[in-house]
N, C-alpha and C. Protein backbone atom coordinates (compact mmCIF):
# COMPACT_ATOMS: atom_id res chain seq x y z
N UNK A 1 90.91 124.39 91.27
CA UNK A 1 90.58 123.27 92.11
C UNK A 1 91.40 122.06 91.66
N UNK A 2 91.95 121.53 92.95
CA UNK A 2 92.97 120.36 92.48
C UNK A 2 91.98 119.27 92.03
N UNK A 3 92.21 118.06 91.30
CA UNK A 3 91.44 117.09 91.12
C UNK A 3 92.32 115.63 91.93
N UNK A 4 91.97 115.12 93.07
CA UNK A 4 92.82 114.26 93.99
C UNK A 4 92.39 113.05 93.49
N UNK A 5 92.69 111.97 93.34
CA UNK A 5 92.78 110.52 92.72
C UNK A 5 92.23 110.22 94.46
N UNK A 6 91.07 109.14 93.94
CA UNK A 6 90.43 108.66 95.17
C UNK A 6 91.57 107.42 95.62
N UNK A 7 91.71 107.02 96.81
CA UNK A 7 92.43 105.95 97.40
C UNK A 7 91.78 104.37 96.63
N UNK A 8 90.61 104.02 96.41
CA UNK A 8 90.18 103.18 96.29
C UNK A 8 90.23 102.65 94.83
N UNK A 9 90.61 103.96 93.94
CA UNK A 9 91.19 103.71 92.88
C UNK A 9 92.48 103.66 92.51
N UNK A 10 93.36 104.54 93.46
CA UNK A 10 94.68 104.81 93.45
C UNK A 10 95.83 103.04 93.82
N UNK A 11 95.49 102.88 94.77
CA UNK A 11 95.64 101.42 95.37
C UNK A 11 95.52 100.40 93.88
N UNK A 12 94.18 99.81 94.03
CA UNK A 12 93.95 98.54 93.11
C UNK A 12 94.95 98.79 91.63
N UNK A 13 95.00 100.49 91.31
CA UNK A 13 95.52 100.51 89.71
C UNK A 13 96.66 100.40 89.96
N UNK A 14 98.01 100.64 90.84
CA UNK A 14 99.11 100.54 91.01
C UNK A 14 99.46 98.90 91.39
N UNK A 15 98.55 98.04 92.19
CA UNK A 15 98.63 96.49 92.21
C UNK A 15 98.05 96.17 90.80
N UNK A 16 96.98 96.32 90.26
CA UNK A 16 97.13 96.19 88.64
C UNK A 16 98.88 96.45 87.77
N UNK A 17 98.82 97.58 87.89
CA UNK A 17 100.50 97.95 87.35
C UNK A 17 101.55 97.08 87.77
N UNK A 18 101.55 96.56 88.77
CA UNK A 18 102.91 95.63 89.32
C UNK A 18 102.38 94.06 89.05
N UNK A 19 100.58 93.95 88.71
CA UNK A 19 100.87 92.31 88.24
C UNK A 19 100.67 92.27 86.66
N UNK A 20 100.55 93.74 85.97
CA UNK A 20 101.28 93.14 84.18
C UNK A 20 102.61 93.34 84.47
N UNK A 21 103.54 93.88 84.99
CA UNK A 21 104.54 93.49 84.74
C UNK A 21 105.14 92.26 85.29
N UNK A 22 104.48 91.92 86.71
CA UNK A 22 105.08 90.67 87.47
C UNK A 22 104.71 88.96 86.01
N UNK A 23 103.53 89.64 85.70
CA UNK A 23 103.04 88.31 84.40
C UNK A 23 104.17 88.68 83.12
N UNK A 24 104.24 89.78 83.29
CA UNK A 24 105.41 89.76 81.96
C UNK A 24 106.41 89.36 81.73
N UNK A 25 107.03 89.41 83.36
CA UNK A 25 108.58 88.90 83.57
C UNK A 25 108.39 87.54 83.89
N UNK A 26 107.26 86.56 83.84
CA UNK A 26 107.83 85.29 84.38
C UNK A 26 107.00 84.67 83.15
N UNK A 27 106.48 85.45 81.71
CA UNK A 27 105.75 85.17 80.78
C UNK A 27 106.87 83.84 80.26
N UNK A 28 108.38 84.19 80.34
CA UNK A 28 109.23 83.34 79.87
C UNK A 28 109.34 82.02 80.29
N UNK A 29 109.47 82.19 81.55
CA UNK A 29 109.09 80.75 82.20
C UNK A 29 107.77 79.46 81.85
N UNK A 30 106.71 80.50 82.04
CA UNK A 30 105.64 79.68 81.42
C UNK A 30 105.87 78.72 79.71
N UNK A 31 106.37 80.28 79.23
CA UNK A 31 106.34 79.34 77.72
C UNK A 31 107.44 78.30 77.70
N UNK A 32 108.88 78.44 78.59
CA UNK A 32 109.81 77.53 78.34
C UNK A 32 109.08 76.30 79.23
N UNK A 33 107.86 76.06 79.68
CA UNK A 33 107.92 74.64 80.99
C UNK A 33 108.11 74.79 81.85
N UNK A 34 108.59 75.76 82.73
CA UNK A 34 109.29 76.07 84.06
C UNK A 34 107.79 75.66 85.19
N UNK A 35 106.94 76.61 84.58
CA UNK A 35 105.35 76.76 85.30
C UNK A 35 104.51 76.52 84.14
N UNK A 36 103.25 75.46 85.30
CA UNK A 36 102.12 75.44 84.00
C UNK A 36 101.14 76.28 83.82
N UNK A 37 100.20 76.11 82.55
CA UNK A 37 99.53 77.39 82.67
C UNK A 37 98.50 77.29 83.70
N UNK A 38 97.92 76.09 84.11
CA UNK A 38 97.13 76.50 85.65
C UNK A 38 97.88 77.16 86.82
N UNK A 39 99.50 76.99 86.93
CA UNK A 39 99.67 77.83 87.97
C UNK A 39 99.42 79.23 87.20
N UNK A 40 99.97 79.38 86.26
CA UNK A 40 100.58 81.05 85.61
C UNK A 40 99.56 81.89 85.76
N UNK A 41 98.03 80.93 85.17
CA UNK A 41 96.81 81.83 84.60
C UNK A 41 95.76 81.51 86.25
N UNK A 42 96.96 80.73 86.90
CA UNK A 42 95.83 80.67 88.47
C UNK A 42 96.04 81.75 89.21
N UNK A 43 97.32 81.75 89.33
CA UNK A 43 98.19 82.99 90.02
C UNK A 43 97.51 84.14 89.73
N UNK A 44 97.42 84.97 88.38
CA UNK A 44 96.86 85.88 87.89
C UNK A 44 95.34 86.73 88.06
N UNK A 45 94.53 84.66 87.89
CA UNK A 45 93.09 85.01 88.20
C UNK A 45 93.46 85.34 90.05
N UNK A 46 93.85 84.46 90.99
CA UNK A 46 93.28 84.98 91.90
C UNK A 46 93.67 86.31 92.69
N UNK A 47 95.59 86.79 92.08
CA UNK A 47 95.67 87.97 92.21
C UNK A 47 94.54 89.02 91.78
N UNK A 48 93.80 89.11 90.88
CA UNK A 48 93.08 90.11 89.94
C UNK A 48 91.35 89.69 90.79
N UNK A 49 91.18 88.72 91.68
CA UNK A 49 89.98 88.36 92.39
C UNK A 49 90.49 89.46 93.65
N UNK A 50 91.85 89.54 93.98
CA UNK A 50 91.42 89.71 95.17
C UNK A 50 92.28 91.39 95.14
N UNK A 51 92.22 91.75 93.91
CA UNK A 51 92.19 93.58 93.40
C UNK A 51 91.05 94.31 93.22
N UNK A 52 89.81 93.15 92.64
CA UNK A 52 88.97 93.46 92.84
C UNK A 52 87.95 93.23 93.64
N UNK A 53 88.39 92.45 94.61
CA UNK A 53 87.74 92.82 96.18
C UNK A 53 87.97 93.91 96.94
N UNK A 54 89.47 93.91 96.89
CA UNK A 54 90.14 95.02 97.31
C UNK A 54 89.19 96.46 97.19
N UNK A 55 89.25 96.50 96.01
CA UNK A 55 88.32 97.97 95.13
C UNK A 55 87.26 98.12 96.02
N UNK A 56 86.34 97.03 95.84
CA UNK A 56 85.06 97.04 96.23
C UNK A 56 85.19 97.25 98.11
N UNK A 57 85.91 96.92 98.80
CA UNK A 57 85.97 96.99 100.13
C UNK A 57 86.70 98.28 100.52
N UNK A 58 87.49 98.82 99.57
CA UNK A 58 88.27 100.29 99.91
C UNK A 58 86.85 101.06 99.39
N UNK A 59 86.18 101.23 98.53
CA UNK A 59 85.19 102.05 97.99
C UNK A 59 83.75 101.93 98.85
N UNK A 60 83.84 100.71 99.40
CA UNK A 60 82.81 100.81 100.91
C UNK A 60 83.31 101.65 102.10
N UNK A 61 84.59 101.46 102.44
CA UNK A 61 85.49 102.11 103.11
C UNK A 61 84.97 103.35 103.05
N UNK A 62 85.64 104.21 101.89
CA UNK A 62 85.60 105.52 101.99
C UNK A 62 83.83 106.17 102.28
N UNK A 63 83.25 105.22 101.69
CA UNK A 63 81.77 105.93 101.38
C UNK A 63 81.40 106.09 102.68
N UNK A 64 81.59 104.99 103.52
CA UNK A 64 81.24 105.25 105.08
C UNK A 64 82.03 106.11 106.20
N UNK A 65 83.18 106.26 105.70
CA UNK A 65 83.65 106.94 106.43
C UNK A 65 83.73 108.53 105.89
N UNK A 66 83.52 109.05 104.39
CA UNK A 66 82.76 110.28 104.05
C UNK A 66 81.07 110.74 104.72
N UNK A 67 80.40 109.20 104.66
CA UNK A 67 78.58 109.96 105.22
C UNK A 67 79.36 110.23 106.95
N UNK A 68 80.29 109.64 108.05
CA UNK A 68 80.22 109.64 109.19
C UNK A 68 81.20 111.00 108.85
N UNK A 69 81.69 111.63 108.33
CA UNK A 69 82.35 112.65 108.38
C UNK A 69 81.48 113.80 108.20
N UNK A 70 80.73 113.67 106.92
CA UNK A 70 79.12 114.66 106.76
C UNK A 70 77.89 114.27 107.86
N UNK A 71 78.01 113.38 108.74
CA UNK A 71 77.16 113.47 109.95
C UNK A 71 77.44 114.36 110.74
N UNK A 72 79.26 114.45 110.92
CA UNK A 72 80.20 114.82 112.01
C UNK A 72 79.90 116.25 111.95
N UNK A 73 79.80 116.91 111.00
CA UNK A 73 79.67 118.26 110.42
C UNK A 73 78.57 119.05 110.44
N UNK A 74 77.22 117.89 109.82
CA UNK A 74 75.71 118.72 110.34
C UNK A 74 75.66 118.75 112.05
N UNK A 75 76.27 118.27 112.81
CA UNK A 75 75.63 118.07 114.37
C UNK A 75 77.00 119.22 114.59
């Protein structure tokens, strides 16, 4: 039996993966002055607010559209 990575986890961890590295590559900037840390550490928080909305609204997603699929099936 294959084991399939749910969408609702698959999604948010790969936008996780692209904002440590997006914070890593502009980590330089911050420390030279370029950006302050309210933008750097604003940017971050509200990317990571809205990954984990994301989560929570893909994982409502699926759940409802798995029970209307197991409705689809008993009738």
């Amino acid at each position: 039996m294959k084991l399939r990575i749910k969408r609702h986890i698959l999604i948010p961890a790969v936008l996780l993966a692209y904002l440590a590295v997006m914070s890593i590559m502009a980590y330089p900037d911050y420390r030279s002055g370029v950006h302050s840390a309210l933008f750097y550490f604003g940017v971050i928080g509200t990317t990571l607010a809205v990954i984990i909305l994301l989560f929570f609204f893909m994982r409502k997603r699926d759940r409802l559209r798995s029970e209307r699929m197991d409705d689809m099936r008993r009738h």
